[in-house]
PDB file of N, CA and C in Angstrom:
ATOM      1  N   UNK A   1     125.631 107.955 115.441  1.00  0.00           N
ATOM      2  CA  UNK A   1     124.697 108.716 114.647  1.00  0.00           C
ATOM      3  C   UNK A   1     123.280 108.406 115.124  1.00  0.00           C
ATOM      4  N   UNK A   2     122.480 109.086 115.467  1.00  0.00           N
ATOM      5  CA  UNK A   2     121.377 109.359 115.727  1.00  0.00           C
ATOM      6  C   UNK A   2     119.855 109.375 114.823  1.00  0.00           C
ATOM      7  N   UNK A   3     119.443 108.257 114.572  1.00  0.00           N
ATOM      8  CA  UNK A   3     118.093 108.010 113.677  1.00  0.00           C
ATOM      9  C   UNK A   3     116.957 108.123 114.336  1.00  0.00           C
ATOM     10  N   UNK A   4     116.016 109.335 113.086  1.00  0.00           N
ATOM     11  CA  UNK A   4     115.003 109.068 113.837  1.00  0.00           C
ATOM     12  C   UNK A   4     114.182 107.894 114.276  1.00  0.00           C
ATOM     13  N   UNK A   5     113.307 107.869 115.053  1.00  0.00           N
ATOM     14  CA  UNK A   5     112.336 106.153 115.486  1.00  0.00           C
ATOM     15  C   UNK A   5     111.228 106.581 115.768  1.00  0.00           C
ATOM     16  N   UNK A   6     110.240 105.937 114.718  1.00  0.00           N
ATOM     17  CA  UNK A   6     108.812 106.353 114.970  1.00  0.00           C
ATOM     18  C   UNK A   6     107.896 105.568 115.908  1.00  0.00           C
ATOM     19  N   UNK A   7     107.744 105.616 116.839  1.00  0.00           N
ATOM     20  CA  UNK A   7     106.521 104.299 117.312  1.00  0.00           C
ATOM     21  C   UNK A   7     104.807 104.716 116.744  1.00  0.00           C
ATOM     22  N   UNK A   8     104.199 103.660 116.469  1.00  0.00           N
ATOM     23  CA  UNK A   8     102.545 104.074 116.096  1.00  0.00           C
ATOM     24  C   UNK A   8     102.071 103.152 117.174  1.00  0.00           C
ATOM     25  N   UNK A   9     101.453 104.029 117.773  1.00  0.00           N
ATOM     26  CA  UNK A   9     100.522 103.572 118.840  1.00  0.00           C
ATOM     27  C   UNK A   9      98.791 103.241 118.346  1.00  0.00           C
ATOM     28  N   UNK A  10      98.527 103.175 117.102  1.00  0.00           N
ATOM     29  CA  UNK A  10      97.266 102.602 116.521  1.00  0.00           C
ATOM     30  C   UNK A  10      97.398 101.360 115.812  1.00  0.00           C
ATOM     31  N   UNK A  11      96.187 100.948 116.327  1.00  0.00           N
ATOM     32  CA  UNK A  11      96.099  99.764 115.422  1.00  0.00           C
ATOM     33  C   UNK A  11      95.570  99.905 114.067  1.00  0.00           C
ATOM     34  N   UNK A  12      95.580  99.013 112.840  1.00  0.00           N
ATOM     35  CA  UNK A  12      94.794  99.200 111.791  1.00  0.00           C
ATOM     36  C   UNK A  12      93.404  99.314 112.290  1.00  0.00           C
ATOM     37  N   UNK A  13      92.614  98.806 112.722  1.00  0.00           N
ATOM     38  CA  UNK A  13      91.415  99.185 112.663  1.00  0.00           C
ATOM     39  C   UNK A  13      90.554 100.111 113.328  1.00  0.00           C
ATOM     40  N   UNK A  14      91.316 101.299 113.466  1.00  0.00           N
ATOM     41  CA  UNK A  14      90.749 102.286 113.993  1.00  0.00           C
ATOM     42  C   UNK A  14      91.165 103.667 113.157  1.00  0.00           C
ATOM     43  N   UNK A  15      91.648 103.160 111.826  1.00  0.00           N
ATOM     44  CA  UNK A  15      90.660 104.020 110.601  1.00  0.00           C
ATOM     45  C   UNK A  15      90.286 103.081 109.018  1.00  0.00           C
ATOM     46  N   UNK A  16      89.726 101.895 109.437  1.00  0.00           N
ATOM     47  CA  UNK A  16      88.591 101.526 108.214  1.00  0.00           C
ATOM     48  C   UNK A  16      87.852 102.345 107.740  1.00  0.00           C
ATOM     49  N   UNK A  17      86.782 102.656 108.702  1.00  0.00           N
ATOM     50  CA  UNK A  17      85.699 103.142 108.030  1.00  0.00           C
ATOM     51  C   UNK A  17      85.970 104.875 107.789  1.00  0.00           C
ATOM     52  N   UNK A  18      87.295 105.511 107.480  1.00  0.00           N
ATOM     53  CA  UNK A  18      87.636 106.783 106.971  1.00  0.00           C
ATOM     54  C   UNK A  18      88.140 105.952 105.926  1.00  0.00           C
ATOM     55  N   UNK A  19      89.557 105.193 105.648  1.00  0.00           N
ATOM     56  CA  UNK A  19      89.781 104.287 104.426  1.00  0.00           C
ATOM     57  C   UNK A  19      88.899 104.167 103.552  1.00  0.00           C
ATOM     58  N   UNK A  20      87.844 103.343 103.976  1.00  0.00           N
ATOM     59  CA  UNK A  20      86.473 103.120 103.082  1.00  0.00           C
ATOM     60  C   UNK A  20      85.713 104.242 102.251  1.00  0.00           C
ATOM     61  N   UNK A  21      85.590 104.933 103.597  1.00  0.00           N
ATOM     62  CA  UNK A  21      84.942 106.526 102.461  1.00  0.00           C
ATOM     63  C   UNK A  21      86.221 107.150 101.863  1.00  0.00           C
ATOM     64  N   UNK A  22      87.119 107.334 102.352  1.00  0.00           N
ATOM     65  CA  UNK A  22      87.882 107.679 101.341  1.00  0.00           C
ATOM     66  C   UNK A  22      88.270 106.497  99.541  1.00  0.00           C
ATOM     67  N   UNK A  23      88.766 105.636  99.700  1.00  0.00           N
ATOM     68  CA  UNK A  23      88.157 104.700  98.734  1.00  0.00           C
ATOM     69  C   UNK A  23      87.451 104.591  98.315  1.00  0.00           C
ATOM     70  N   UNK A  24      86.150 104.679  98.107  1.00  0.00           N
ATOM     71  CA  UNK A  24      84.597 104.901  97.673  1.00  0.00           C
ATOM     72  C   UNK A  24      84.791 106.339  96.644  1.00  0.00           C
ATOM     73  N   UNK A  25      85.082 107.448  97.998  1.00  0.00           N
ATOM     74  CA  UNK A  25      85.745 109.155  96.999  1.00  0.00           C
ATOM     75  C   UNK A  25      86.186 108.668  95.739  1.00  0.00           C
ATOM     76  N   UNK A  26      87.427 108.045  96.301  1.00  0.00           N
ATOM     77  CA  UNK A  26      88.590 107.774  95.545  1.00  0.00           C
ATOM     78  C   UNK A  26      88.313 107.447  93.973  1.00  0.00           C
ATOM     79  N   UNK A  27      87.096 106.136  94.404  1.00  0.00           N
ATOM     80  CA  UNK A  27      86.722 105.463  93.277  1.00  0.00           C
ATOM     81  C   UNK A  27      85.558 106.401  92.433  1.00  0.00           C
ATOM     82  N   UNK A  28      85.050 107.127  92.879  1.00  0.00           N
ATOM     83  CA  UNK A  28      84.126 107.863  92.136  1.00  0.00           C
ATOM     84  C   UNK A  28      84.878 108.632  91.209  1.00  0.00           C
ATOM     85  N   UNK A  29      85.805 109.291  91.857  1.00  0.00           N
ATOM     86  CA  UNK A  29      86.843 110.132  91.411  1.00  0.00           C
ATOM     87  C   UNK A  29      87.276 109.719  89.724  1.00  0.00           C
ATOM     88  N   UNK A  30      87.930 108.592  90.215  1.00  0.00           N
ATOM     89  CA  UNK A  30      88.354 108.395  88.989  1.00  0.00           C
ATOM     90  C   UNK A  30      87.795 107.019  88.343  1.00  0.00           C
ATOM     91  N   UNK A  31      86.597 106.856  88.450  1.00  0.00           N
ATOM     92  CA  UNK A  31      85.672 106.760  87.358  1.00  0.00           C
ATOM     93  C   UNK A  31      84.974 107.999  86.716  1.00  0.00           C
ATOM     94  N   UNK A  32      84.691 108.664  87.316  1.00  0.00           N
ATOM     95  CA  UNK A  32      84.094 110.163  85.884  1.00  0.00           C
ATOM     96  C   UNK A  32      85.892 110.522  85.781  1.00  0.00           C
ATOM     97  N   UNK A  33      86.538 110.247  86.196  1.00  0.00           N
ATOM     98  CA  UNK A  33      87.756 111.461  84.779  1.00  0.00           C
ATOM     99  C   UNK A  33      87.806 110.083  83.967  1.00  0.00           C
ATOM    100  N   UNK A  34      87.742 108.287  84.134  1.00  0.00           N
ATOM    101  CA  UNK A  34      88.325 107.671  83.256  1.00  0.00           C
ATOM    102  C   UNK A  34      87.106 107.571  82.145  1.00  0.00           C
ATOM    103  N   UNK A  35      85.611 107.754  82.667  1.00  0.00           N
ATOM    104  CA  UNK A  35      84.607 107.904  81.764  1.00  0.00           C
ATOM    105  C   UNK A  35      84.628 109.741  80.539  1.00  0.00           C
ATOM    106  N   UNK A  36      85.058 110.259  81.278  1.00  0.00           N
ATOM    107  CA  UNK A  36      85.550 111.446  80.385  1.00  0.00           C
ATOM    108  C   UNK A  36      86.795 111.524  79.049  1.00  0.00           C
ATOM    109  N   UNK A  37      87.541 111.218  79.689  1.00  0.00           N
ATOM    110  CA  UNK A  37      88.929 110.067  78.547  1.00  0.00           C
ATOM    111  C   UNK A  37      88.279 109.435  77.605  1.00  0.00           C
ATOM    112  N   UNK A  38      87.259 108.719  78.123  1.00  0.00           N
ATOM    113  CA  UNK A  38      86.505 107.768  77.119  1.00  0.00           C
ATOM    114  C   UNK A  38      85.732 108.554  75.921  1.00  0.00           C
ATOM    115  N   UNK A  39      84.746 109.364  76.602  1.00  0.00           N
ATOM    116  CA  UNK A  39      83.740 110.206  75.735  1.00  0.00           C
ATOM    117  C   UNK A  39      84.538 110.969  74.534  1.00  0.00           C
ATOM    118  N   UNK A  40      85.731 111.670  75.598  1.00  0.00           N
ATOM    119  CA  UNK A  40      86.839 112.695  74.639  1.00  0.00           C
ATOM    120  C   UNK A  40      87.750 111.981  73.512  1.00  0.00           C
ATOM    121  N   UNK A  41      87.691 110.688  73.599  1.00  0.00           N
ATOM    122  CA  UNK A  41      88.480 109.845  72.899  1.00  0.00           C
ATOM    123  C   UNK A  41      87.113 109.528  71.961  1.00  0.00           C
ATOM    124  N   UNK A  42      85.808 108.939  71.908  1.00  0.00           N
ATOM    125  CA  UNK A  42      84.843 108.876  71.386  1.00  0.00           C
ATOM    126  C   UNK A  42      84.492 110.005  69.958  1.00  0.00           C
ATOM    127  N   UNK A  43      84.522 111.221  70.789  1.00  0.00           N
ATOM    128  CA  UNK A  43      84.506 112.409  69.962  1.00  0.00           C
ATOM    129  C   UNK A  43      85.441 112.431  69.229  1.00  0.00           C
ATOM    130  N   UNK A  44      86.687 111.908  69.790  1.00  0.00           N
ATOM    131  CA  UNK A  44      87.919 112.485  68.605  1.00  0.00           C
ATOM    132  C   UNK A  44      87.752 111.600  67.176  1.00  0.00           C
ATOM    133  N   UNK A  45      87.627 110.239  67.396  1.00  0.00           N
ATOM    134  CA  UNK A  45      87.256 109.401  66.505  1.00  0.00           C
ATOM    135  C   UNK A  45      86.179 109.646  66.119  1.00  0.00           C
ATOM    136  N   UNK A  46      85.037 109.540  66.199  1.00  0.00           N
ATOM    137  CA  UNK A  46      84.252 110.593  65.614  1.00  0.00           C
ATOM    138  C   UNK A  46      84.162 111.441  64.813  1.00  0.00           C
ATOM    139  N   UNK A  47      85.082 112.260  65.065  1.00  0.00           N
ATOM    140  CA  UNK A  47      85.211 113.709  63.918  1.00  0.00           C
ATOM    141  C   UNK A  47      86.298 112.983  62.971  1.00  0.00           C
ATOM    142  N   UNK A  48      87.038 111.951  63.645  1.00  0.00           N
ATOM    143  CA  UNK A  48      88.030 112.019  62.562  1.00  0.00           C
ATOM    144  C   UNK A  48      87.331 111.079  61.352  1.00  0.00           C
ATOM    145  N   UNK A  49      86.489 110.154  61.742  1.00  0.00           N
ATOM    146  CA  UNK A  49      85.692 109.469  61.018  1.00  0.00           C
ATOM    147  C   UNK A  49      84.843 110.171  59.673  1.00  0.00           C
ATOM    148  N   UNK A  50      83.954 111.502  60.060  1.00  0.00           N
ATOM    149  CA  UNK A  50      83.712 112.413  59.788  1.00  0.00           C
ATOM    150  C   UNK A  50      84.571 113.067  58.599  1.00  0.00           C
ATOM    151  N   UNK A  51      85.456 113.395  59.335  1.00  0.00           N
ATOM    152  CA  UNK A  51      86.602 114.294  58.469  1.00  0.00           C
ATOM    153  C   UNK A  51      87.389 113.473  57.158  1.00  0.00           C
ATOM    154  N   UNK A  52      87.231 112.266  57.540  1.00  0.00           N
ATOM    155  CA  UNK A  52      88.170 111.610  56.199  1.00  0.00           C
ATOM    156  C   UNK A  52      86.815 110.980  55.303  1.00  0.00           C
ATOM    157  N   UNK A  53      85.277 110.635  56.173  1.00  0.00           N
ATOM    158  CA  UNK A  53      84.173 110.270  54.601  1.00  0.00           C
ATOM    159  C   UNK A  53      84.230 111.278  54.645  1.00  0.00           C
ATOM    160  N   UNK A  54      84.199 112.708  54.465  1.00  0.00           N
ATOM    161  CA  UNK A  54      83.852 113.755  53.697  1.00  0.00           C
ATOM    162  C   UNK A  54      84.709 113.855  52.248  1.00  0.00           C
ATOM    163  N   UNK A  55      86.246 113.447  52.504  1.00  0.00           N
ATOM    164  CA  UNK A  55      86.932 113.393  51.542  1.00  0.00           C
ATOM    165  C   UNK A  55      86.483 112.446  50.132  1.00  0.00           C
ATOM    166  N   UNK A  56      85.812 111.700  50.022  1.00  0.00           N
ATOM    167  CA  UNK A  56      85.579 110.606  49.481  1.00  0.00           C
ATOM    168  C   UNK A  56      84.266 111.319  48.419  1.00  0.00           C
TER     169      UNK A  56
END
């Protein structure tokens, strides 16, 4: 039976500095959606805070 066989003819360090900016992306990325989660979670408590002293 016949498997494929990959050889890589690169070394690691001849894409760091794409890694890096991509990582950097990466991290921007998901810091504003995990700072958005936050705000939207903020608001929800918020209103719900709102919504139950009104009852009172």
């Amino acid at each position: 039976m016949n498997y494929l066989h990959y050889e890589t003819t690169t070394t690691g360090g001849d894409h760091v500095l794409l890694g890096f900016v991509a990582g950097a992306i990466g991290f921007g990325v998901l810091f504003v959606l995990w700072k958005v989660c936050c705000e939207l979670l903020l608001l929800i408590f918020k209103s719900l805070q709102k919504y139950v002293g009104a009852d009172n």
